[in-house]
PDB file of N, CA and C in Angstrom:
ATOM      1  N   UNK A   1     122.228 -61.404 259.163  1.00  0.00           N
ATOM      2  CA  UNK A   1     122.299 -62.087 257.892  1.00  0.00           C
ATOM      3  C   UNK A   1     121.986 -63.572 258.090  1.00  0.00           C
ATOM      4  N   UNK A   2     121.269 -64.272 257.080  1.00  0.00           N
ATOM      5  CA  UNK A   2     121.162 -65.557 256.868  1.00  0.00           C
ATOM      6  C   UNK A   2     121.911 -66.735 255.712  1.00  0.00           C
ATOM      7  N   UNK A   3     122.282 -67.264 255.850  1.00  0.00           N
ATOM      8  CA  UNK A   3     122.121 -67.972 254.591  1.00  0.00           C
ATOM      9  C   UNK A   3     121.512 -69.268 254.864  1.00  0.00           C
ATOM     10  N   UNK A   4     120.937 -69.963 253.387  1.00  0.00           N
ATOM     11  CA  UNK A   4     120.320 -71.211 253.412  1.00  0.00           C
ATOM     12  C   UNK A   4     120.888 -71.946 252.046  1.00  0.00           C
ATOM     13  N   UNK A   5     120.587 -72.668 252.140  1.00  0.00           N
ATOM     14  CA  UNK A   5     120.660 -74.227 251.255  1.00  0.00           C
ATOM     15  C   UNK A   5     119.653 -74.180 250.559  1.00  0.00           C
ATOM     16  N   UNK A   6     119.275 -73.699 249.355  1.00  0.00           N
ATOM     17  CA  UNK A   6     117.868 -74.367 248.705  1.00  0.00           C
ATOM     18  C   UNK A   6     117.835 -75.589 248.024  1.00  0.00           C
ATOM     19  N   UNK A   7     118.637 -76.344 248.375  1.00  0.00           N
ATOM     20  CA  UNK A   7     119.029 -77.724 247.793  1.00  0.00           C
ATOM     21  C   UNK A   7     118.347 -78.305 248.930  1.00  0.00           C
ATOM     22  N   UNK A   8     118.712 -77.600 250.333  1.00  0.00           N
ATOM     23  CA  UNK A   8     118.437 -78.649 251.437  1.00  0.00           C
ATOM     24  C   UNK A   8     116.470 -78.572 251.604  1.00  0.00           C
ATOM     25  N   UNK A   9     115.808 -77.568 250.730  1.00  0.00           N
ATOM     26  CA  UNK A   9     114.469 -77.487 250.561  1.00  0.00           C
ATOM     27  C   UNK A   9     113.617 -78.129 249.535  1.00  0.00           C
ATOM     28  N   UNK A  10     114.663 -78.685 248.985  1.00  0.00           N
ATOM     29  CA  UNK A  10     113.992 -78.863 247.697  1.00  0.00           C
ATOM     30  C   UNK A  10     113.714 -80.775 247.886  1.00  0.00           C
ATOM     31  N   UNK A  11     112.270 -80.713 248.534  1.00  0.00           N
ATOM     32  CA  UNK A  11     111.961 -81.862 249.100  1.00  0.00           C
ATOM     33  C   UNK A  11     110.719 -82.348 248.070  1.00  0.00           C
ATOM     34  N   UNK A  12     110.371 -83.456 247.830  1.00  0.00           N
ATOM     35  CA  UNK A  12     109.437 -83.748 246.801  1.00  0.00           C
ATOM     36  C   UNK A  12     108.877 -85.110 247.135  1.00  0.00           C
ATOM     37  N   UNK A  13     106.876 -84.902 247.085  1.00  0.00           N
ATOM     38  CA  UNK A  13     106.317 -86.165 248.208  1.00  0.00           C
ATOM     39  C   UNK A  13     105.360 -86.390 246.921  1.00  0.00           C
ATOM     40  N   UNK A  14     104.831 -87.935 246.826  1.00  0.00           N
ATOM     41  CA  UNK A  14     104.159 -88.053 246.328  1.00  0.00           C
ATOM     42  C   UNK A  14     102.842 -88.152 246.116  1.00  0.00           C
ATOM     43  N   UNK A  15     102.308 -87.502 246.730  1.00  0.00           N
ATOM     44  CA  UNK A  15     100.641 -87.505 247.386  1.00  0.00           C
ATOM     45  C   UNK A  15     100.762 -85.691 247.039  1.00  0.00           C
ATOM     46  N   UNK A  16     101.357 -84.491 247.510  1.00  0.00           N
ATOM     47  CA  UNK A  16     101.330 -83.735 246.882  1.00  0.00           C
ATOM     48  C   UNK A  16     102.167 -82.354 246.732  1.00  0.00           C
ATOM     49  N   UNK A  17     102.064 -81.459 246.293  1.00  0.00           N
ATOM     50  CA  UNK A  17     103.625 -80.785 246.298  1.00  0.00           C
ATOM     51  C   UNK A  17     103.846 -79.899 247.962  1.00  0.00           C
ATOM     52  N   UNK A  18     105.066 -79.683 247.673  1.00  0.00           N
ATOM     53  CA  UNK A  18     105.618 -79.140 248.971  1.00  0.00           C
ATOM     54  C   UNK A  18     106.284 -77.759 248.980  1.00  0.00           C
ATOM     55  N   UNK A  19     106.070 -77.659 249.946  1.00  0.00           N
ATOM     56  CA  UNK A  19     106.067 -75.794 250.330  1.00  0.00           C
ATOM     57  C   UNK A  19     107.444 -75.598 251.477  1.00  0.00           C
ATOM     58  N   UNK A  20     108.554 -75.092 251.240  1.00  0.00           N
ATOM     59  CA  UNK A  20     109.819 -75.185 252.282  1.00  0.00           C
ATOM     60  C   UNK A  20     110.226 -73.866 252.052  1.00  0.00           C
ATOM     61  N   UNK A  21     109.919 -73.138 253.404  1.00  0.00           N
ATOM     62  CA  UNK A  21     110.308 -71.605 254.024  1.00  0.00           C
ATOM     63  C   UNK A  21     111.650 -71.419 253.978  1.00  0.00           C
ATOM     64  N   UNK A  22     111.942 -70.440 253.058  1.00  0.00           N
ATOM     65  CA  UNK A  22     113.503 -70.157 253.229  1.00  0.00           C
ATOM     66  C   UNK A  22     113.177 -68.744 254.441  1.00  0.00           C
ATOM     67  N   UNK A  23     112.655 -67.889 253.930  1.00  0.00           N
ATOM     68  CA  UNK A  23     113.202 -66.238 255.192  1.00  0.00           C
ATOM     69  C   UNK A  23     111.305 -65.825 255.121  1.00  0.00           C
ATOM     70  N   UNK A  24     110.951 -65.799 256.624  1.00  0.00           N
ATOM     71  CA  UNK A  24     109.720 -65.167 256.551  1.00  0.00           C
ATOM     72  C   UNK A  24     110.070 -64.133 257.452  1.00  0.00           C
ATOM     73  N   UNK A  25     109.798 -62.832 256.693  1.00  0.00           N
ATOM     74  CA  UNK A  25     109.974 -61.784 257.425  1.00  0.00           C
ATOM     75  C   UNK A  25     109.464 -60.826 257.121  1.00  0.00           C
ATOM     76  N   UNK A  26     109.476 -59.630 257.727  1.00  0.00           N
ATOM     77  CA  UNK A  26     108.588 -57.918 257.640  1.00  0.00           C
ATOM     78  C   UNK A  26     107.787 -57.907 256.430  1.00  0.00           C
ATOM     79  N   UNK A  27     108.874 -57.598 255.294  1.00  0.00           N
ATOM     80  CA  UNK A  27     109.080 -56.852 254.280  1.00  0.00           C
ATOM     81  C   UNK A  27     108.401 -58.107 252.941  1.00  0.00           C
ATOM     82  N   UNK A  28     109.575 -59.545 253.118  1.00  0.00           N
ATOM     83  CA  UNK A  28     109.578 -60.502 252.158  1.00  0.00           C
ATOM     84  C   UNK A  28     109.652 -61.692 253.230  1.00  0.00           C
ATOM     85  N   UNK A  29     108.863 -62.392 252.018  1.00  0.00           N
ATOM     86  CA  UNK A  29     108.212 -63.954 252.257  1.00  0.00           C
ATOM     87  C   UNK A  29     108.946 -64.970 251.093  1.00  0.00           C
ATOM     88  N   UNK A  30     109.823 -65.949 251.476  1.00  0.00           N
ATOM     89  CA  UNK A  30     110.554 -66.403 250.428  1.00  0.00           C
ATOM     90  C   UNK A  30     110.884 -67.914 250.807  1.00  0.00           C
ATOM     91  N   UNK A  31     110.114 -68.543 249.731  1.00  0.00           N
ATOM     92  CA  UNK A  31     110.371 -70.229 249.991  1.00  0.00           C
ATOM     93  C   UNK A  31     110.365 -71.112 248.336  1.00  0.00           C
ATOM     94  N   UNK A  32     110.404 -72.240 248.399  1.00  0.00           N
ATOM     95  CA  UNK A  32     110.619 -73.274 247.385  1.00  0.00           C
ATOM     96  C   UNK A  32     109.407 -73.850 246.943  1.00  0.00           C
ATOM     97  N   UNK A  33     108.727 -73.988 246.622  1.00  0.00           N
ATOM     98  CA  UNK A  33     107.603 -75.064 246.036  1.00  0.00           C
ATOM     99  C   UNK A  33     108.448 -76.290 245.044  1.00  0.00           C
ATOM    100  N   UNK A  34     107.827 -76.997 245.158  1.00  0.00           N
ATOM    101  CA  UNK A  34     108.284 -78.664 244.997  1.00  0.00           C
ATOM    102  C   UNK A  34     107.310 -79.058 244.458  1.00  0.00           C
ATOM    103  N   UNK A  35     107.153 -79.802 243.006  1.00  0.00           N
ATOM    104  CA  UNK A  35     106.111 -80.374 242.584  1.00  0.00           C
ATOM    105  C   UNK A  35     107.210 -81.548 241.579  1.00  0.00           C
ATOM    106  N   UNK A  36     106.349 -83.149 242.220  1.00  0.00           N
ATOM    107  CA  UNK A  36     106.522 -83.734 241.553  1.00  0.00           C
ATOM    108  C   UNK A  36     105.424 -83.966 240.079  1.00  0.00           C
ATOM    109  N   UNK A  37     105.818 -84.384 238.620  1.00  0.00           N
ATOM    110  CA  UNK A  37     104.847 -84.783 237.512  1.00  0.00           C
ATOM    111  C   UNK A  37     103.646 -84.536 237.864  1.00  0.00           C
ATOM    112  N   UNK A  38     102.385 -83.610 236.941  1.00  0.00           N
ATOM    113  CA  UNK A  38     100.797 -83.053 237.025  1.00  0.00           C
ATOM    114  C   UNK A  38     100.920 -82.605 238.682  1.00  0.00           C
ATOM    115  N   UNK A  39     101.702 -82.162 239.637  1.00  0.00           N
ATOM    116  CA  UNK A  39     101.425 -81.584 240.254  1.00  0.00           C
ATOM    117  C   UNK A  39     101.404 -80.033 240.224  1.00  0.00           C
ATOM    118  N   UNK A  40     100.615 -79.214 241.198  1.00  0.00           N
ATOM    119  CA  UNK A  40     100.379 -77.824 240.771  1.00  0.00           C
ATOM    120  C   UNK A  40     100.046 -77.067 241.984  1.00  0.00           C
ATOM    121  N   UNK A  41      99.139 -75.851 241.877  1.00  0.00           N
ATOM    122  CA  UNK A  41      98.652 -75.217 242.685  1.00  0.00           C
ATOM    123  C   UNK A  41      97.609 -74.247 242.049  1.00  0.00           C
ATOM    124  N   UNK A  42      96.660 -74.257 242.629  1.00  0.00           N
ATOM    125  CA  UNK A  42      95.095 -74.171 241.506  1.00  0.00           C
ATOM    126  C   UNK A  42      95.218 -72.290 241.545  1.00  0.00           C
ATOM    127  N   UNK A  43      94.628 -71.728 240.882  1.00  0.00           N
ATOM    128  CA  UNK A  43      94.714 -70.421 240.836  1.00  0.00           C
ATOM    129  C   UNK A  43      94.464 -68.984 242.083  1.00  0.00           C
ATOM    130  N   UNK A  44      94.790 -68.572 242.104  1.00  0.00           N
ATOM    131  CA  UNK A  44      95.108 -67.372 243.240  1.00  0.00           C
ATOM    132  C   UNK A  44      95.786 -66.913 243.280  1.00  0.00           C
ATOM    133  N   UNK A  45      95.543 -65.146 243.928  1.00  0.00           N
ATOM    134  CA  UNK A  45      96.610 -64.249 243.812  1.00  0.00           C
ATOM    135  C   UNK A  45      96.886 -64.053 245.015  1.00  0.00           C
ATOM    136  N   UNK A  46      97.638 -62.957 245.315  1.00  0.00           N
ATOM    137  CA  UNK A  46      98.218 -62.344 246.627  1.00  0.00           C
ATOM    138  C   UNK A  46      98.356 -61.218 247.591  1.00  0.00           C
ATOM    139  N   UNK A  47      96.738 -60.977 247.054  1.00  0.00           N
ATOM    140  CA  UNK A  47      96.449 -59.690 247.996  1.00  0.00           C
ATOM    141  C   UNK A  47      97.088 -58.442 246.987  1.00  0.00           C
ATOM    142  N   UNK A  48      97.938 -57.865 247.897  1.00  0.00           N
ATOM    143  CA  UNK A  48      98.764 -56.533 247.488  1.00  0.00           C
ATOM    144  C   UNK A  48     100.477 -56.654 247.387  1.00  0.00           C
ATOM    145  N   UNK A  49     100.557 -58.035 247.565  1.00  0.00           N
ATOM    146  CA  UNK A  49     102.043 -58.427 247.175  1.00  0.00           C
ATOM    147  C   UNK A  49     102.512 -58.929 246.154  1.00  0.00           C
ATOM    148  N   UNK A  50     103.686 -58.248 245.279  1.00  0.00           N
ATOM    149  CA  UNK A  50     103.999 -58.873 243.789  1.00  0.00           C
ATOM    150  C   UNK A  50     104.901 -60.302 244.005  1.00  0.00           C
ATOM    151  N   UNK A  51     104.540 -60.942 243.075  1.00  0.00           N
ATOM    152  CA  UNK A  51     105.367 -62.811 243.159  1.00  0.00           C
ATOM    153  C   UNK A  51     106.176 -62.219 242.367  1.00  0.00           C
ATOM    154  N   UNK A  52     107.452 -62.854 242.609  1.00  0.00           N
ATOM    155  CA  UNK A  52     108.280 -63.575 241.600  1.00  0.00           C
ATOM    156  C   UNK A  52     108.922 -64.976 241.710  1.00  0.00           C
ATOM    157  N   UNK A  53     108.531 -65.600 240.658  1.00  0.00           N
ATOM    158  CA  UNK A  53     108.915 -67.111 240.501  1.00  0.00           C
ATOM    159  C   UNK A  53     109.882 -67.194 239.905  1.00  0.00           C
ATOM    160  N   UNK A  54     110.764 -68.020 239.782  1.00  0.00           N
ATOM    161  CA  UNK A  54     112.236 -68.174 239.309  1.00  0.00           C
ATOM    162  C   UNK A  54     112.086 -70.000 239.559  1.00  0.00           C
ATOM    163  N   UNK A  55     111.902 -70.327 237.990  1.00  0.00           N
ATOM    164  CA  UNK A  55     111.935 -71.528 237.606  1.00  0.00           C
ATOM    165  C   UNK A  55     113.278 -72.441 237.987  1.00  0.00           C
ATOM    166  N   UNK A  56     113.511 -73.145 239.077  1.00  0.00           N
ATOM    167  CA  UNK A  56     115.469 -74.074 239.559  1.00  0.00           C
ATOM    168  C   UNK A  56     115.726 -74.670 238.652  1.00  0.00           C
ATOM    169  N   UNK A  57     114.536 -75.855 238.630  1.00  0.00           N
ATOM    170  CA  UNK A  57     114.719 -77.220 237.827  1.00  0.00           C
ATOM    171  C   UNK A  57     113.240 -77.447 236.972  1.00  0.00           C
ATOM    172  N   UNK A  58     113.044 -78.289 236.138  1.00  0.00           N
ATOM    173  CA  UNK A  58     111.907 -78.755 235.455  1.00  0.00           C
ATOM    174  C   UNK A  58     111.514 -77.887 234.180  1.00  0.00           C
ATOM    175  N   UNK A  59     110.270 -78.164 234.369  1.00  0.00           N
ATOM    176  CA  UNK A  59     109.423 -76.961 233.344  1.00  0.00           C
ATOM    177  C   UNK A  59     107.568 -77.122 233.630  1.00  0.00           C
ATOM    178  N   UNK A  60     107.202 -76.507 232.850  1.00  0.00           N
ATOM    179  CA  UNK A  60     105.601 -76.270 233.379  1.00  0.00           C
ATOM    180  C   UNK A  60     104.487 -75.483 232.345  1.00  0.00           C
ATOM    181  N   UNK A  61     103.884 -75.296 233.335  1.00  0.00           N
ATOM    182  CA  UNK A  61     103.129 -74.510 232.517  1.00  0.00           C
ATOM    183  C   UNK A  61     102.113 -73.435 234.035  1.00  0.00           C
ATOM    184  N   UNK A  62     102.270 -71.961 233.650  1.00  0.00           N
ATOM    185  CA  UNK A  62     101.738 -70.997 234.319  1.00  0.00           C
ATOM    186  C   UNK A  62     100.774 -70.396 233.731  1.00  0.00           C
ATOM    187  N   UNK A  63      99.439 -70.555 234.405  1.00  0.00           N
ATOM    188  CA  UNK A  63      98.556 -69.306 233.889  1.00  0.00           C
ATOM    189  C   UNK A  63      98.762 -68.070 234.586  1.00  0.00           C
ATOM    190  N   UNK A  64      98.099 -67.142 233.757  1.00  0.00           N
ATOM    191  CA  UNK A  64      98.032 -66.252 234.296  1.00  0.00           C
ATOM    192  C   UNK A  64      97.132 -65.022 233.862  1.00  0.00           C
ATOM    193  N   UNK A  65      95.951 -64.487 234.365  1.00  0.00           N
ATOM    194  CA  UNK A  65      94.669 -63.962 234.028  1.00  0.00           C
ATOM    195  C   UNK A  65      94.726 -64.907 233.009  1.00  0.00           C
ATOM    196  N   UNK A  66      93.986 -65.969 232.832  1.00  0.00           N
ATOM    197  CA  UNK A  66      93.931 -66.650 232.031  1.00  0.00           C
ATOM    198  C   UNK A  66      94.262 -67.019 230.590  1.00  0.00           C
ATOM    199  N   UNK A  67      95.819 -66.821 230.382  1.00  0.00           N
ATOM    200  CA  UNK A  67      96.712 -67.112 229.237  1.00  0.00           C
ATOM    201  C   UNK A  67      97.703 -68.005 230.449  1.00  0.00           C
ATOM    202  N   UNK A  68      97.798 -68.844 229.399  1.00  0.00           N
ATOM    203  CA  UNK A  68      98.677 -69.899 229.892  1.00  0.00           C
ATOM    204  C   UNK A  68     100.203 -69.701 229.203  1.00  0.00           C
ATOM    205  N   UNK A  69     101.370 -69.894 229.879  1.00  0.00           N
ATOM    206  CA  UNK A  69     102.146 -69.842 229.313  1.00  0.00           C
ATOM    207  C   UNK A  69     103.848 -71.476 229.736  1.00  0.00           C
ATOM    208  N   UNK A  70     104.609 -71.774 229.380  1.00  0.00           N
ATOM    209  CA  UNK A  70     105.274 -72.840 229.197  1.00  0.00           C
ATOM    210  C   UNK A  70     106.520 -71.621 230.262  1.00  0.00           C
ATOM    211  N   UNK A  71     106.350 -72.423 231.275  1.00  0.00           N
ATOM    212  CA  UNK A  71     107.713 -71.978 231.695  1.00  0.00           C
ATOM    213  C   UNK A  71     109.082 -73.215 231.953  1.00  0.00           C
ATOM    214  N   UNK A  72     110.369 -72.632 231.624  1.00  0.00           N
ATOM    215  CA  UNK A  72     111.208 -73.385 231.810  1.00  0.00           C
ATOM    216  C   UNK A  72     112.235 -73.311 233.039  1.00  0.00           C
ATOM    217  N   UNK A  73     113.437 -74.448 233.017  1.00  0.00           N
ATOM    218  CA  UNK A  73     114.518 -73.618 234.093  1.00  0.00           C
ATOM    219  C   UNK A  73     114.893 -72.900 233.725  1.00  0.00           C
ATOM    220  N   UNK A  74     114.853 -71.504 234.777  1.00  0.00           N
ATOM    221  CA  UNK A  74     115.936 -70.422 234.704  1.00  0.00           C
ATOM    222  C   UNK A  74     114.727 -69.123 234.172  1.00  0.00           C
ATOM    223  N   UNK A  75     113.485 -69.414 233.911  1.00  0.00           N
ATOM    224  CA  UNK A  75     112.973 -68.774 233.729  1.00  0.00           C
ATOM    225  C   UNK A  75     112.605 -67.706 234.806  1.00  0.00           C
ATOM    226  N   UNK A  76     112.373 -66.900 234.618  1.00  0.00           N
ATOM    227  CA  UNK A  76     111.690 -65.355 236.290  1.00  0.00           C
ATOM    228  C   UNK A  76     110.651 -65.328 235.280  1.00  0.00           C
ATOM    229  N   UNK A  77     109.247 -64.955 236.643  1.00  0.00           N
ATOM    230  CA  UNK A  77     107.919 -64.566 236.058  1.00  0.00           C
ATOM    231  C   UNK A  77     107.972 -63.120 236.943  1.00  0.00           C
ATOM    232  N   UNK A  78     107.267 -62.384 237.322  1.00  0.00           N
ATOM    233  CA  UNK A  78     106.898 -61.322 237.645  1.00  0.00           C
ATOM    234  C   UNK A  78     105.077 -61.223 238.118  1.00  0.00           C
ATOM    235  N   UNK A  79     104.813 -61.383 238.608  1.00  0.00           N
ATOM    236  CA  UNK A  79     103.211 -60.849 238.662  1.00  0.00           C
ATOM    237  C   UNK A  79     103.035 -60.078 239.847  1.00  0.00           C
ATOM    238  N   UNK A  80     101.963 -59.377 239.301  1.00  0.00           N
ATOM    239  CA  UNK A  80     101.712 -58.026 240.489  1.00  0.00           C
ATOM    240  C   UNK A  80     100.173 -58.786 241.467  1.00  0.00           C
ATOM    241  N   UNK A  81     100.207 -58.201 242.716  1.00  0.00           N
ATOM    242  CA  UNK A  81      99.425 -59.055 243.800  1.00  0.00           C
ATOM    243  C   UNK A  81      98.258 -58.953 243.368  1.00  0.00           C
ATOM    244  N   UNK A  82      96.946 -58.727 242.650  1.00  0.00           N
ATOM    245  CA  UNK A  82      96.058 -59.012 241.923  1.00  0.00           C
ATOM    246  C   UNK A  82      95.491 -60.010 241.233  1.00  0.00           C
ATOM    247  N   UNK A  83      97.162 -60.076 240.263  1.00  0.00           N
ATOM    248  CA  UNK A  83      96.651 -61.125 239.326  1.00  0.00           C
ATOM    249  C   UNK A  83      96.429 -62.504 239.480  1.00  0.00           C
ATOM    250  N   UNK A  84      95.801 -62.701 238.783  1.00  0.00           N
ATOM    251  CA  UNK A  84      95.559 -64.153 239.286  1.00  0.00           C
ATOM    252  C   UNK A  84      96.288 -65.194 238.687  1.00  0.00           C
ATOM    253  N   UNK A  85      96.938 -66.058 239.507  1.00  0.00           N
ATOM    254  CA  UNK A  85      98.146 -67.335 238.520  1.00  0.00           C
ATOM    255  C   UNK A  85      97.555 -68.610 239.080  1.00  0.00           C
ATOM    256  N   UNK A  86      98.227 -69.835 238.540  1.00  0.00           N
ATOM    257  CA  UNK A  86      98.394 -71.120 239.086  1.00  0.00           C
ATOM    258  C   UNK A  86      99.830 -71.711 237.811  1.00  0.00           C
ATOM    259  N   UNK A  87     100.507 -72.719 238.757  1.00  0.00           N
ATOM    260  CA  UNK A  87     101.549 -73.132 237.889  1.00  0.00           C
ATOM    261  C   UNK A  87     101.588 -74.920 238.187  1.00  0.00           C
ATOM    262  N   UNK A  88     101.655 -75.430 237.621  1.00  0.00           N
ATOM    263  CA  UNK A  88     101.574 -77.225 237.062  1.00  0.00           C
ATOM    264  C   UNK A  88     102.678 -77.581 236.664  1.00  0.00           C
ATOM    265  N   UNK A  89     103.690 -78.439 236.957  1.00  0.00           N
ATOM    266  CA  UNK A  89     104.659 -79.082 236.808  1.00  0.00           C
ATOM    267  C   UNK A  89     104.249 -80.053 235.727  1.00  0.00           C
ATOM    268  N   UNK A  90     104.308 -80.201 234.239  1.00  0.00           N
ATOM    269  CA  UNK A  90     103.734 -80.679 233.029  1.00  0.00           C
ATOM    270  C   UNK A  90     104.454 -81.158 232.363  1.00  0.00           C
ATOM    271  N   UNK A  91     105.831 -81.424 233.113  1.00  0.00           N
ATOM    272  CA  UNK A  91     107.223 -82.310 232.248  1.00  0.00           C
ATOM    273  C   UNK A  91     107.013 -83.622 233.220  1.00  0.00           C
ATOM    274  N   UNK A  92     108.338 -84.140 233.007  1.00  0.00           N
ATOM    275  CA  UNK A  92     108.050 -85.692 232.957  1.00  0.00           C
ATOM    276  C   UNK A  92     109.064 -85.812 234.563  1.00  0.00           C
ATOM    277  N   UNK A  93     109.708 -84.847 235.111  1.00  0.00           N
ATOM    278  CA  UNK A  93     110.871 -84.583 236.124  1.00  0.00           C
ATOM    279  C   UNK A  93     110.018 -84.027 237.064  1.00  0.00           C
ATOM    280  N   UNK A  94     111.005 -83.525 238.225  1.00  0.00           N
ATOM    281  CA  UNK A  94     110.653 -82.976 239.739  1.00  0.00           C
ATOM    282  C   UNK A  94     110.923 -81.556 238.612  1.00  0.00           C
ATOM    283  N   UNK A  95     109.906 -80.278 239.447  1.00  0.00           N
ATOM    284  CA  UNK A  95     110.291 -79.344 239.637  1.00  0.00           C
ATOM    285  C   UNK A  95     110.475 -78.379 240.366  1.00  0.00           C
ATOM    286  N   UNK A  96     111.272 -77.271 240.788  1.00  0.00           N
ATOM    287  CA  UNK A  96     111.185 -76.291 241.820  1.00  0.00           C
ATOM    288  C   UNK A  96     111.252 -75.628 241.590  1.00  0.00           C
ATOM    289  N   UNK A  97     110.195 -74.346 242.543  1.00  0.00           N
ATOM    290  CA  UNK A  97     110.338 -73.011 241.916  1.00  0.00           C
ATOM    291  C   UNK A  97     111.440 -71.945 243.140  1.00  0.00           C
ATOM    292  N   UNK A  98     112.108 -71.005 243.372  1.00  0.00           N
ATOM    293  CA  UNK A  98     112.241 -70.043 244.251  1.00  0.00           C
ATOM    294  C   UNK A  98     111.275 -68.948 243.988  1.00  0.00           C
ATOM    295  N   UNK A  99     110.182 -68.959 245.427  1.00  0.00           N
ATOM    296  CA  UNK A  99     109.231 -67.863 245.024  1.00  0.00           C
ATOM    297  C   UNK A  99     109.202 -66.762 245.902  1.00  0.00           C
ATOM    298  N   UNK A 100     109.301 -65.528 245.805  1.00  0.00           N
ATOM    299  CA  UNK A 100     109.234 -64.304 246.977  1.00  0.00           C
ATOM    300  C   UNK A 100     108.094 -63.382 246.568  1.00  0.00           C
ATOM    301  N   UNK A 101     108.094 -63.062 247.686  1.00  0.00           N
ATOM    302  CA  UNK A 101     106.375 -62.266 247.937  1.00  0.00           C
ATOM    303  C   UNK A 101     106.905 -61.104 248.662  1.00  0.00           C
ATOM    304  N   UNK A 102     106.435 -59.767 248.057  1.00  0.00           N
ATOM    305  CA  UNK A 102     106.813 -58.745 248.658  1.00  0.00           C
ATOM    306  C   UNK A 102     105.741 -57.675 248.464  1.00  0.00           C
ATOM    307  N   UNK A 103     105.001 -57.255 249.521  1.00  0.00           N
ATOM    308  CA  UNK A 103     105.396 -57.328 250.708  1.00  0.00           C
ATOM    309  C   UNK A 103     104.767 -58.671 251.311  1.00  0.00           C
ATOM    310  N   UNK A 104     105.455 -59.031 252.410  1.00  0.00           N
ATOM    311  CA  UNK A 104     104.897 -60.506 253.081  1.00  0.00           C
ATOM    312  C   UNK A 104     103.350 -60.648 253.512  1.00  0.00           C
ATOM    313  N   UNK A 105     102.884 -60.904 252.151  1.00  0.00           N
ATOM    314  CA  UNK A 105     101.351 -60.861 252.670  1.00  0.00           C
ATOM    315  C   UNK A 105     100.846 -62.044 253.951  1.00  0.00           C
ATOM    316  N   UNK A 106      99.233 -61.820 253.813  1.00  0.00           N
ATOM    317  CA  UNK A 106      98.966 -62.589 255.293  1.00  0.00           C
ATOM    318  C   UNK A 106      99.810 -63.937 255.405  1.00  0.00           C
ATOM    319  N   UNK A 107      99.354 -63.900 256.893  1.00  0.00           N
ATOM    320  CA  UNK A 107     100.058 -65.816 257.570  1.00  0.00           C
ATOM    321  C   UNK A 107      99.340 -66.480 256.904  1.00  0.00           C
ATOM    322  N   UNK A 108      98.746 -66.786 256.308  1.00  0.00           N
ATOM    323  CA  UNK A 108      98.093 -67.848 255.521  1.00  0.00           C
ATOM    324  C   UNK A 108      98.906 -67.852 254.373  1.00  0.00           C
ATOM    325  N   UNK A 109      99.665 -67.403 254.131  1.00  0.00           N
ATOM    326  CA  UNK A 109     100.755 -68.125 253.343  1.00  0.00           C
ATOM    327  C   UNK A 109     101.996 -68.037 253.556  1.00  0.00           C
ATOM    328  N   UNK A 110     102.522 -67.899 254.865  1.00  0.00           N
ATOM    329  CA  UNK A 110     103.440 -68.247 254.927  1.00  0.00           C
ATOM    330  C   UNK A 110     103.990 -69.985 256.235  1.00  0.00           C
ATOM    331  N   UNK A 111     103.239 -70.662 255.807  1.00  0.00           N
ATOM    332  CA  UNK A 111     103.323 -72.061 256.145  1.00  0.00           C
ATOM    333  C   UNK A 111     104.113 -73.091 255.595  1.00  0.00           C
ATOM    334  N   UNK A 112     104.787 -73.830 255.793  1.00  0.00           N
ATOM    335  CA  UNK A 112     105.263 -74.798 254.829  1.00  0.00           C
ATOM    336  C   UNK A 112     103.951 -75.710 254.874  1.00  0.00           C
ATOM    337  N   UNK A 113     104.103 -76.266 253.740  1.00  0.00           N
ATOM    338  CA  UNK A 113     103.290 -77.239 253.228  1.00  0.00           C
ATOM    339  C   UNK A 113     103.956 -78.973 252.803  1.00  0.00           C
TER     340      UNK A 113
END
């Protein structure tokens, strides 16, 4: 068993957002993204692994197959590894997401950033 702090991840730079590994393992891939104001992450999916995002703090805005939608805190998204997303921090605050990937697709994403 593990436990972590996602407080102690939730790091925020101003040049551009940040990526902090909570559990990389077999099955699931699970970390924080950090975006301070118009920061984002441009569109792409995930192979054969479904996301779920779970909005901490802030709010935003997520596309997804190209409908955009306003996400807030406390919000869960769902997308299946296909589709294609990007999400933009579009409030005026820091925001963070908790995001897990299952199954743990390639090492190319599981890096902090």
């Amino acid at each position: 068993m593990k436990i972590e702090k996602i407080t102690e991840k939730m790091e925020y730079s101003e040049e551009k957002f940040t990526k902090k590994i909570l559990y990389n393992e077999d099955k699931v891939l699970c970390f924080i993204l950090n975006f301070k104001p118009d920061q984002g992450v441009p569109s792409h999916n995930h192979e054969e692994s479904d996301l779920i995002v779970h909005i901490l703090v802030g709010q935003g805005e997520m596309v997804v197959e190209g409908k955009t939608y306003k996400v807030l805190q406390g919000d869960v998204i769902h997308c299946k590894g296909k589709e294609m997303f990007s999400i933009k921090n579009t409030g005026y605050s820091d925001m963070s997401c908790l995001v897990m990937l299952s199954p743990n697709p390639s090492a190319l994403y599981s890096k902090e950033v």
